[in-house]
PDB file of N, CA and C in Angstrom:
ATOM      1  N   UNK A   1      23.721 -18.031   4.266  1.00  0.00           N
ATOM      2  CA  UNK A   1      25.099 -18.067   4.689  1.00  0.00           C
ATOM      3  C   UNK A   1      25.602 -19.497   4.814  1.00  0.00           C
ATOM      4  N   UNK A   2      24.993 -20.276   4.757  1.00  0.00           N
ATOM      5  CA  UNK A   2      25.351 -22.169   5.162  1.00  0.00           C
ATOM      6  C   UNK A   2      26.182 -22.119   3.686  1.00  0.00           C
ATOM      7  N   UNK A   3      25.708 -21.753   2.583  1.00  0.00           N
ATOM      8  CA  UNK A   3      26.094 -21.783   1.434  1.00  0.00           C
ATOM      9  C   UNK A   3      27.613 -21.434   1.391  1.00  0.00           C
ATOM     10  N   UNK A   4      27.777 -21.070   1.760  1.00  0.00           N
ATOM     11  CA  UNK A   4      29.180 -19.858   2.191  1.00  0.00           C
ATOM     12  C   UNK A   4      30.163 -21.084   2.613  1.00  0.00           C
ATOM     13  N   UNK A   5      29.552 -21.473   3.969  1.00  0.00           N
ATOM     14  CA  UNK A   5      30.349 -22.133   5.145  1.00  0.00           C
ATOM     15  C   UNK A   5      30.838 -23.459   4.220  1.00  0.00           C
ATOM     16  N   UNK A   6      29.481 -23.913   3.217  1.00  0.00           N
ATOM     17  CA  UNK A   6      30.026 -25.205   2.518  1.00  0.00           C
ATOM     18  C   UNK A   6      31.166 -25.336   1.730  1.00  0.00           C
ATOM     19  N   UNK A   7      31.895 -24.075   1.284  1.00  0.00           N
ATOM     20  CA  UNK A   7      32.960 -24.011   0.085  1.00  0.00           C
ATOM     21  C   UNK A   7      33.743 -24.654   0.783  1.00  0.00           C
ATOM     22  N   UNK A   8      34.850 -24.971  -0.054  1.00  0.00           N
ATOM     23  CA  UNK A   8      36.319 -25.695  -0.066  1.00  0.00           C
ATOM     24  C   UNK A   8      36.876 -24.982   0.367  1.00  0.00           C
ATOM     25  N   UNK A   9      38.173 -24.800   1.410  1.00  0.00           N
ATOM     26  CA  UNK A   9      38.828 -23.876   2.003  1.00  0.00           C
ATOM     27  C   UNK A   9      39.702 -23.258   0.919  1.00  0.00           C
ATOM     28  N   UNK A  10      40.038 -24.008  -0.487  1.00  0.00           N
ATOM     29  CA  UNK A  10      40.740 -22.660  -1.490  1.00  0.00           C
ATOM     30  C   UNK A  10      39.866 -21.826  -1.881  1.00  0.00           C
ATOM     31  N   UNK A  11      38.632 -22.292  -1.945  1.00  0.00           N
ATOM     32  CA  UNK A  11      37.333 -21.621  -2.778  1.00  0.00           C
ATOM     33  C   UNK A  11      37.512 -20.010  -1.189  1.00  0.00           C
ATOM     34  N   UNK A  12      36.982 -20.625  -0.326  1.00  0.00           N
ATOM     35  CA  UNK A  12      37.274 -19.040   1.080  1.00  0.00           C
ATOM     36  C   UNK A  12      38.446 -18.803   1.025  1.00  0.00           C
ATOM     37  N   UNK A  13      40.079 -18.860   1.117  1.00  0.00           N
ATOM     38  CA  UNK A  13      40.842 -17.921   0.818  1.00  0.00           C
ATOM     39  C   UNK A  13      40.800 -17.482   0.013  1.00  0.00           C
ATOM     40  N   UNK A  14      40.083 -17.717  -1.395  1.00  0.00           N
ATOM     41  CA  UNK A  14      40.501 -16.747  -2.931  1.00  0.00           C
ATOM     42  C   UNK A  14      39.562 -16.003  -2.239  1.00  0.00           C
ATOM     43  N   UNK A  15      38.286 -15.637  -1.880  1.00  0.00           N
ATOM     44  CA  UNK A  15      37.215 -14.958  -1.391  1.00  0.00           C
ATOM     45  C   UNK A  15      37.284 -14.048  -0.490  1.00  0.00           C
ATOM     46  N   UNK A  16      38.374 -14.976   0.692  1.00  0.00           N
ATOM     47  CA  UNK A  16      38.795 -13.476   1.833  1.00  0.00           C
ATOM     48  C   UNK A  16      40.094 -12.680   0.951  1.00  0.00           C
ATOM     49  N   UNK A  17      40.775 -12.940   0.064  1.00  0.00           N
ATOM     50  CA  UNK A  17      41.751 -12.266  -0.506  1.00  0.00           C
ATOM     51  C   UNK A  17      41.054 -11.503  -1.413  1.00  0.00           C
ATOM     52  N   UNK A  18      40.352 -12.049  -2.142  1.00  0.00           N
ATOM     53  CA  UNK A  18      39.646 -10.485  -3.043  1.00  0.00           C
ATOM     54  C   UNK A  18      38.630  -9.771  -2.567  1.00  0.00           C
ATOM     55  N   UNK A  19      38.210  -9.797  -1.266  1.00  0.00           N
ATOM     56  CA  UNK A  19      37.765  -8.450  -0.140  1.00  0.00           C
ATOM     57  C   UNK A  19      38.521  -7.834   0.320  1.00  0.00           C
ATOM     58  N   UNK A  20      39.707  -8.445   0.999  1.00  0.00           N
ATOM     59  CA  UNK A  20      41.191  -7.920   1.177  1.00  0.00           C
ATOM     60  C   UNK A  20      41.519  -6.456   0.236  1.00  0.00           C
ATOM     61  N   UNK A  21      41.684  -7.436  -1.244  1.00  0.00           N
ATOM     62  CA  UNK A  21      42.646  -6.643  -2.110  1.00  0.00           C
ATOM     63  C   UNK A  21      40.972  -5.510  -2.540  1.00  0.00           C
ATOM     64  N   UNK A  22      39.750  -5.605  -2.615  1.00  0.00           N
ATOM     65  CA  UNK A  22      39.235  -4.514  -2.982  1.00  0.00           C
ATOM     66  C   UNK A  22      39.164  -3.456  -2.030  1.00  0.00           C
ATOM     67  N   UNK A  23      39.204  -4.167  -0.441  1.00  0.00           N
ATOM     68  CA  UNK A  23      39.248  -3.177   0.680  1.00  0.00           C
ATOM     69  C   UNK A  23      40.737  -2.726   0.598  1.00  0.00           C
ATOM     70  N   UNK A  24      41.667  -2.614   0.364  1.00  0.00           N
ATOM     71  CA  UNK A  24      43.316  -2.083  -0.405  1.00  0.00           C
ATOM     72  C   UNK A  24      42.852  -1.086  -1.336  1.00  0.00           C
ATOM     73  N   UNK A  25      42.692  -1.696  -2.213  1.00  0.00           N
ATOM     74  CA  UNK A  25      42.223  -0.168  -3.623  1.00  0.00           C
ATOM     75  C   UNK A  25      41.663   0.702  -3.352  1.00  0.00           C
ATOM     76  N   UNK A  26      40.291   0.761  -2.100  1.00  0.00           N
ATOM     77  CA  UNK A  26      39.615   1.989  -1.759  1.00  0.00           C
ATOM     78  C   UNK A  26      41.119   2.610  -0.863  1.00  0.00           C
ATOM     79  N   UNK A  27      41.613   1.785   0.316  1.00  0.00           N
ATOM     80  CA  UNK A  27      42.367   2.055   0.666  1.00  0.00           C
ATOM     81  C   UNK A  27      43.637   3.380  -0.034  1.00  0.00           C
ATOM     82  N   UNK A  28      43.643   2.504  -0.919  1.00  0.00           N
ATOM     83  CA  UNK A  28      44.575   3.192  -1.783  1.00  0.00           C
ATOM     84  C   UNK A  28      44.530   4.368  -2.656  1.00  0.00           C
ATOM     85  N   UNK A  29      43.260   4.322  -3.220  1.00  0.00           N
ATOM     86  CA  UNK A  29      42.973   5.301  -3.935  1.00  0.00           C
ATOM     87  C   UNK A  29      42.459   6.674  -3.307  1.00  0.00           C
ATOM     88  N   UNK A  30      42.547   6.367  -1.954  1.00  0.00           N
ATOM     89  CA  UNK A  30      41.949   7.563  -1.086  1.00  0.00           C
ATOM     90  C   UNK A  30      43.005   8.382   0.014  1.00  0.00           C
ATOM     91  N   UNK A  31      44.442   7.492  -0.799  1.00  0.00           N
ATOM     92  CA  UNK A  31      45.491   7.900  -0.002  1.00  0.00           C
ATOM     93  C   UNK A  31      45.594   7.396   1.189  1.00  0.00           C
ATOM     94  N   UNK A  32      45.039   6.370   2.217  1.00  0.00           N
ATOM     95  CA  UNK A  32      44.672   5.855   3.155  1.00  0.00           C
ATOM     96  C   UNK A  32      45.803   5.256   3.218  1.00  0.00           C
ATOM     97  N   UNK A  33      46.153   3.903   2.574  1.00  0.00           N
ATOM     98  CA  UNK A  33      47.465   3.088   2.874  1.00  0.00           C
ATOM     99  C   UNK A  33      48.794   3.725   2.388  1.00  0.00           C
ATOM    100  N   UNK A  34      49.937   3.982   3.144  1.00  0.00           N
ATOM    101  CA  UNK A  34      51.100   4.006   2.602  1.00  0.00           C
ATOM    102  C   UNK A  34      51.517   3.619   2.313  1.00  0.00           C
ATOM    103  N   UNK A  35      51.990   3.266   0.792  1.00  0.00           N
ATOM    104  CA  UNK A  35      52.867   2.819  -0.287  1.00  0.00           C
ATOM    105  C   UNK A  35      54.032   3.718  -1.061  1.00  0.00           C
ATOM    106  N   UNK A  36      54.793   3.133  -1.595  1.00  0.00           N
ATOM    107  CA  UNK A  36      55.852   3.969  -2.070  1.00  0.00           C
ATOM    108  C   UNK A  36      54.978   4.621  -3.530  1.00  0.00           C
ATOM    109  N   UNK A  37      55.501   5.391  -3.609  1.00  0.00           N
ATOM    110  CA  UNK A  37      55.045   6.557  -4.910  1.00  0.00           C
ATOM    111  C   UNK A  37      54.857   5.603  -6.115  1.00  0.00           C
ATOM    112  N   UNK A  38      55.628   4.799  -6.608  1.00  0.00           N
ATOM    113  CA  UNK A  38      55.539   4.180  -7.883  1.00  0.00           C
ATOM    114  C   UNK A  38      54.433   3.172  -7.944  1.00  0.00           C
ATOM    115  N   UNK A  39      53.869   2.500  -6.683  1.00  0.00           N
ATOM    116  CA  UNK A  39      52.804   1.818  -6.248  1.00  0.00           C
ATOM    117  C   UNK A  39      51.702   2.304  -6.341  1.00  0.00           C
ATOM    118  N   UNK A  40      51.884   3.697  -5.655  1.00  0.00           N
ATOM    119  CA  UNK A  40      50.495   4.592  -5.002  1.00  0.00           C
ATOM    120  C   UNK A  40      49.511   5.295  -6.214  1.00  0.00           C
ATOM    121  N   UNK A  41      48.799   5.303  -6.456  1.00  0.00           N
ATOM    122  CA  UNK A  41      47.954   5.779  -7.749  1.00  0.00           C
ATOM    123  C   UNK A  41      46.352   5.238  -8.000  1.00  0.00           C
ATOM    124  N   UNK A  42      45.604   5.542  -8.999  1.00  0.00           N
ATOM    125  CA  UNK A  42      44.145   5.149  -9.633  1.00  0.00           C
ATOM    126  C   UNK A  42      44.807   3.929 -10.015  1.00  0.00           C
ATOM    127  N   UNK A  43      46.045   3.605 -10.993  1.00  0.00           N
ATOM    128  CA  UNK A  43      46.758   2.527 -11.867  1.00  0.00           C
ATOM    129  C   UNK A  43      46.781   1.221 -10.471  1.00  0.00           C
ATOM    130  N   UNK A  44      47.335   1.421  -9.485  1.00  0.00           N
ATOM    131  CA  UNK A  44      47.030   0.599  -8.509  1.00  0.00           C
ATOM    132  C   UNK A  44      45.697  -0.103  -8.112  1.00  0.00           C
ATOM    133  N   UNK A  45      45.031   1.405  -7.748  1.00  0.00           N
ATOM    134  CA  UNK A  45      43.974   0.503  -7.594  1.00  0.00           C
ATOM    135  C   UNK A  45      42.676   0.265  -7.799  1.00  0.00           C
ATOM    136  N   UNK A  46      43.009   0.106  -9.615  1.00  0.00           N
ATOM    137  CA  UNK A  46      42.368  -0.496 -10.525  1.00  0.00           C
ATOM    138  C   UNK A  46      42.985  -1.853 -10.814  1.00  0.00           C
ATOM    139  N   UNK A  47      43.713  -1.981 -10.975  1.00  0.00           N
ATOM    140  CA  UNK A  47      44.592  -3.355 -10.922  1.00  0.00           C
ATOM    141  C   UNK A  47      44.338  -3.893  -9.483  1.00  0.00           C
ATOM    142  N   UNK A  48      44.327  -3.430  -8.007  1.00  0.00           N
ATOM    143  CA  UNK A  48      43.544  -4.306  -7.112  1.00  0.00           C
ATOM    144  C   UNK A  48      42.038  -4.630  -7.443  1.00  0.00           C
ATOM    145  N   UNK A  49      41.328  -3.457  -7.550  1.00  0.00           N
ATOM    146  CA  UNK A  49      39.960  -3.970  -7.892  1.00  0.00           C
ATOM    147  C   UNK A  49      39.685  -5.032  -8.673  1.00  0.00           C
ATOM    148  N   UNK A  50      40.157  -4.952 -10.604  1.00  0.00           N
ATOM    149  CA  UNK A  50      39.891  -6.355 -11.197  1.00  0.00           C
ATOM    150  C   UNK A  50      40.594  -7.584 -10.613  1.00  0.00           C
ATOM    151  N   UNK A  51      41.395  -7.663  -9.780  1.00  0.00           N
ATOM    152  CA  UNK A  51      42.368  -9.032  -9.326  1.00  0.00           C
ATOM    153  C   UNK A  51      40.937  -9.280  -8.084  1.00  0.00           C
ATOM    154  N   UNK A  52      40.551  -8.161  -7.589  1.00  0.00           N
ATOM    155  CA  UNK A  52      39.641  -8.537  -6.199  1.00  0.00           C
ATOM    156  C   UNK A  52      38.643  -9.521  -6.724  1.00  0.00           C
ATOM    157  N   UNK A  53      38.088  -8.792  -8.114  1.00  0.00           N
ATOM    158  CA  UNK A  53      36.669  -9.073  -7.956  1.00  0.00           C
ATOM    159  C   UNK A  53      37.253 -10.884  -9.228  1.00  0.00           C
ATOM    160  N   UNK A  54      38.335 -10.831  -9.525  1.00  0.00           N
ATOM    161  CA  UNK A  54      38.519 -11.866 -10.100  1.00  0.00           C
ATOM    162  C   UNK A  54      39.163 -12.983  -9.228  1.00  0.00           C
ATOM    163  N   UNK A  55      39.202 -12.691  -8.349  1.00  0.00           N
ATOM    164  CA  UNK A  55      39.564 -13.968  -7.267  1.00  0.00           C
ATOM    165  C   UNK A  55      38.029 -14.082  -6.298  1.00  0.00           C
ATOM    166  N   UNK A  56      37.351 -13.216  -6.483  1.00  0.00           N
ATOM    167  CA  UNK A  56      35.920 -13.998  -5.790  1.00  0.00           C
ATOM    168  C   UNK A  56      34.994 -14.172  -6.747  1.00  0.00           C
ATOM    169  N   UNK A  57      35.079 -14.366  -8.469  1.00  0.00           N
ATOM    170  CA  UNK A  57      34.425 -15.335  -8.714  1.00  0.00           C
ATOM    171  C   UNK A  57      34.345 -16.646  -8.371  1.00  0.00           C
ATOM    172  N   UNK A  58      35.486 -17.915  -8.100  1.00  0.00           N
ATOM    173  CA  UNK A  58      35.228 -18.859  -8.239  1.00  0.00           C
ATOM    174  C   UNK A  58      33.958 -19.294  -7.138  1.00  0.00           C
ATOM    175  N   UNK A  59      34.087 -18.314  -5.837  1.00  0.00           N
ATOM    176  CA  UNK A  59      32.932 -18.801  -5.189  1.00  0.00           C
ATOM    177  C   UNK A  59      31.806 -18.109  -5.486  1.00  0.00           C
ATOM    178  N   UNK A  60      31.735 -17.657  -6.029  1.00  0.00           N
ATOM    179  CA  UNK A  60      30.481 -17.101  -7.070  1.00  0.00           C
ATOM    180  C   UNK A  60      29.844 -18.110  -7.692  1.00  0.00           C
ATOM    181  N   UNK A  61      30.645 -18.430  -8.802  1.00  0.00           N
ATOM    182  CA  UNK A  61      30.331 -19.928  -9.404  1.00  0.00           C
ATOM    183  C   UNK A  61      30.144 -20.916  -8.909  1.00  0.00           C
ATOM    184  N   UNK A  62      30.853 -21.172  -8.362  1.00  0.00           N
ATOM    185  CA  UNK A  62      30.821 -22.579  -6.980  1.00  0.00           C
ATOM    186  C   UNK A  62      28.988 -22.200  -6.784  1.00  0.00           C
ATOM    187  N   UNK A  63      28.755 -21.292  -5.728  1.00  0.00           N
ATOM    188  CA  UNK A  63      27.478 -21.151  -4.997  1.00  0.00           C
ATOM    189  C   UNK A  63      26.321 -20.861  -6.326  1.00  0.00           C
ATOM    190  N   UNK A  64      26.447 -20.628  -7.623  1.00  0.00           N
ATOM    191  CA  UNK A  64      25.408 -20.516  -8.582  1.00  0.00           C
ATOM    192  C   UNK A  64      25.262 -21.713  -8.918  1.00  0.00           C
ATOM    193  N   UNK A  65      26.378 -22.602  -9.214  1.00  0.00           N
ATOM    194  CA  UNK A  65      25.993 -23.874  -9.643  1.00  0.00           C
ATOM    195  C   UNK A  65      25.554 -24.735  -8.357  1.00  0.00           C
ATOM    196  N   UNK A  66      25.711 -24.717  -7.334  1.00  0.00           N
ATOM    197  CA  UNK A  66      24.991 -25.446  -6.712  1.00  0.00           C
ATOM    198  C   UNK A  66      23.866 -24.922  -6.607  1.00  0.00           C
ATOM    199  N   UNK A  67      23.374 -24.038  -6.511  1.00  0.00           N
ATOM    200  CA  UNK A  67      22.037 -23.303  -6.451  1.00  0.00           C
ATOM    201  C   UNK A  67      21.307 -23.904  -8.037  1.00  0.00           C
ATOM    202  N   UNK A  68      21.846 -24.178  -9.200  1.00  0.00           N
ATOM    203  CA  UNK A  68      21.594 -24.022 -10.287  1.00  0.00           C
ATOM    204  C   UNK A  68      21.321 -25.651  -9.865  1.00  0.00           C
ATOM    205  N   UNK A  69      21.969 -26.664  -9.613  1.00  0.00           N
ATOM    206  CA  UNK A  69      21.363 -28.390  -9.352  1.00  0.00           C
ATOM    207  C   UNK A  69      20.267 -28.549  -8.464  1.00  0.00           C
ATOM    208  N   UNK A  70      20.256 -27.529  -7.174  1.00  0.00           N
ATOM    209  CA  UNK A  70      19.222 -27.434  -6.063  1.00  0.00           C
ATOM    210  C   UNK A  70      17.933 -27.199  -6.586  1.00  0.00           C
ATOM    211  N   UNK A  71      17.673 -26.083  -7.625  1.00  0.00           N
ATOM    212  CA  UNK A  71      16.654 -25.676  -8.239  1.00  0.00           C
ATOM    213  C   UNK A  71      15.798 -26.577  -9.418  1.00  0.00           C
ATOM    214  N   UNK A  72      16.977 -27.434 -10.213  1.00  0.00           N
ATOM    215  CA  UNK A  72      16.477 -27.827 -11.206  1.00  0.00           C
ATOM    216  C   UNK A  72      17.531 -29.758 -11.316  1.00  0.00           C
ATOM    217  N   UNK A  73      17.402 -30.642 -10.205  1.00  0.00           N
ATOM    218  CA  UNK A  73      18.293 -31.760 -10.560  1.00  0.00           C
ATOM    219  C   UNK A  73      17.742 -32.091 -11.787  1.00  0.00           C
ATOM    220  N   UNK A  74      16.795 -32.368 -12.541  1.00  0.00           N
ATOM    221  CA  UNK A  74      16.887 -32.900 -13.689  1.00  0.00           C
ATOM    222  C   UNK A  74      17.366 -32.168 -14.859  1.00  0.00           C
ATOM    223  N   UNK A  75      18.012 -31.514 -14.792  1.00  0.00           N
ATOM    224  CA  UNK A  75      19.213 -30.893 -15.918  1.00  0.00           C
ATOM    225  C   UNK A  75      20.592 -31.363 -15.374  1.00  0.00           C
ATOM    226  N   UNK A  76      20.859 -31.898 -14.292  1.00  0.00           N
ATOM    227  CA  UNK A  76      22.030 -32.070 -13.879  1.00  0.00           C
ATOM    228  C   UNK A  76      22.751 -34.103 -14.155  1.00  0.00           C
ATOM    229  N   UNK A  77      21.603 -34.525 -14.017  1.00  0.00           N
ATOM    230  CA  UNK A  77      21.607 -35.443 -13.897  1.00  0.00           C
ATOM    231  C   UNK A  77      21.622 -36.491 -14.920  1.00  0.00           C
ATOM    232  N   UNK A  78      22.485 -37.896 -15.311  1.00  0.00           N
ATOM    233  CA  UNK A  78      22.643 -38.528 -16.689  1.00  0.00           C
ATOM    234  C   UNK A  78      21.102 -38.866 -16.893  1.00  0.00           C
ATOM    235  N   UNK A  79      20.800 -39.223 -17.602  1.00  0.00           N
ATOM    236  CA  UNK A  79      19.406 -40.173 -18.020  1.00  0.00           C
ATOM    237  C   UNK A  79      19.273 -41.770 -17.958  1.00  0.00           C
ATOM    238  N   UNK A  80      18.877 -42.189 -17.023  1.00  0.00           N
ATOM    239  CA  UNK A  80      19.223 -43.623 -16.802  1.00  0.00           C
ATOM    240  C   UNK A  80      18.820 -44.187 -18.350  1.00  0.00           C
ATOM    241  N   UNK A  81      19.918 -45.288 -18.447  1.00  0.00           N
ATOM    242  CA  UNK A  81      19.545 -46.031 -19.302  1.00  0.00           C
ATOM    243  C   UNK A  81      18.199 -47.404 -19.537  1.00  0.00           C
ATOM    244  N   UNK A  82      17.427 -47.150 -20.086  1.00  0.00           N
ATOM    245  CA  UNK A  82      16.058 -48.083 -20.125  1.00  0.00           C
ATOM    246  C   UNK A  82      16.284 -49.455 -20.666  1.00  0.00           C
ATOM    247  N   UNK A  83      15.865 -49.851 -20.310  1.00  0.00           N
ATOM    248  CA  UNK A  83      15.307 -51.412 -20.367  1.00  0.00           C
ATOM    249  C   UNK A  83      14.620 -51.403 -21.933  1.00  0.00           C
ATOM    250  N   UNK A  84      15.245 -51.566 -22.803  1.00  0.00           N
ATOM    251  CA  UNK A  84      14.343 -51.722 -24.266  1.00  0.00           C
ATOM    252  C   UNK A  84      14.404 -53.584 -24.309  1.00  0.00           C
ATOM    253  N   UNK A  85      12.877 -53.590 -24.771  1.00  0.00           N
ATOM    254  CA  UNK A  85      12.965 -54.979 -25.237  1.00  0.00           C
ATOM    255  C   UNK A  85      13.343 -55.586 -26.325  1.00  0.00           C
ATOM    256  N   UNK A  86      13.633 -56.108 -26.816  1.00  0.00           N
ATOM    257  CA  UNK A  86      14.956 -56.521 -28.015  1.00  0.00           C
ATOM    258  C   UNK A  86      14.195 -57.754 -28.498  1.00  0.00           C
ATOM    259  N   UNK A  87      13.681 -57.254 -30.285  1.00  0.00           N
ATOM    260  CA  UNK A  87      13.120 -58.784 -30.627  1.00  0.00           C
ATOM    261  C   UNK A  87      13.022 -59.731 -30.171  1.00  0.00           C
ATOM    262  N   UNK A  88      12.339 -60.963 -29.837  1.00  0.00           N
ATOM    263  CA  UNK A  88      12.901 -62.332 -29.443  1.00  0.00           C
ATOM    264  C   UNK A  88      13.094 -62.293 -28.164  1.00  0.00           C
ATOM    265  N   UNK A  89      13.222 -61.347 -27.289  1.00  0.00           N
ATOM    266  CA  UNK A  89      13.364 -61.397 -25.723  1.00  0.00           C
ATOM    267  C   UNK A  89      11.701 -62.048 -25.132  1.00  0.00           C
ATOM    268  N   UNK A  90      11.861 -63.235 -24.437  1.00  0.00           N
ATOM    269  CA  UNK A  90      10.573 -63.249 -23.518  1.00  0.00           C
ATOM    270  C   UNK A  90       9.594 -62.903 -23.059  1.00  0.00           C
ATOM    271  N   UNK A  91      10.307 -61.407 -22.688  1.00  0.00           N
ATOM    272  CA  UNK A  91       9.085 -60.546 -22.167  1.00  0.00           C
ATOM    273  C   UNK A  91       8.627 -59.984 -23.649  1.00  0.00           C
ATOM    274  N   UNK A  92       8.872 -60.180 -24.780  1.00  0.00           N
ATOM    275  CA  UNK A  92       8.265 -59.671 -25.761  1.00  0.00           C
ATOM    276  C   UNK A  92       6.959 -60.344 -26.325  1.00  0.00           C
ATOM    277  N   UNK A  93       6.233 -58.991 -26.400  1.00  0.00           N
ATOM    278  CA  UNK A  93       4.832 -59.656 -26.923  1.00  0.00           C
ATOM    279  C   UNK A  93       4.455 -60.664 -27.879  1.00  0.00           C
ATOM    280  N   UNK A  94       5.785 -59.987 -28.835  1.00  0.00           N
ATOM    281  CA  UNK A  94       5.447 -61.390 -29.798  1.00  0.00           C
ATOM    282  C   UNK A  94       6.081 -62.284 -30.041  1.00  0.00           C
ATOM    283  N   UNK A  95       6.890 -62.800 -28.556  1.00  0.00           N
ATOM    284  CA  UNK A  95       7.468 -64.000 -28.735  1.00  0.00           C
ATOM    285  C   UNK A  95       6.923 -65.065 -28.840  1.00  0.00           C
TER     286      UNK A  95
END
């Protein structure tokens, strides 16, 4: 759960809004919330469900990719650039 607490506060409102809107669609589809007739339907809330579960990817992603650098930094990380010795340099053997 620390994982959670670390997001960006847009990253947790998109997250509490698409629990929101999937807890709405059961809502809805079970006749539970009152809405006007042209609202109320499966067409509703199927259209809440994909908006739900598409506003809590980004912290999905967010928490895989950090999990994904935690597990493995050397895929994440540039490759320092080396020290090559260059003909004629000093430290070269066969200067």
């Amino acid at each position: 759960m620390r994982a959670f607490s670390r997001l960006p506060l847009s990253v947790k409102v998109l997250e509490v809004t698409g629990v929101i809107m999937l807890v709405s669609s059961y809502l809805v589809l079970h006749q539970m919330l009152p809405l006007p007739t042209s609202f109320s339907g499966p067409l509703t809330a199927t259209i809440l469900v994909f908006t739900g579960f598409a506003l809590m990817l980004p912290a999905a992603a967010l928490m895989i990719w950090r999990m994904a650098k935690f597990l493995a930094p050397e895929l994440f990380t540039m490759p320092r650039q080396q020290n090559k010795n260059r003909p004629g340099d000093h430290h070269d053997a066969d200067h």
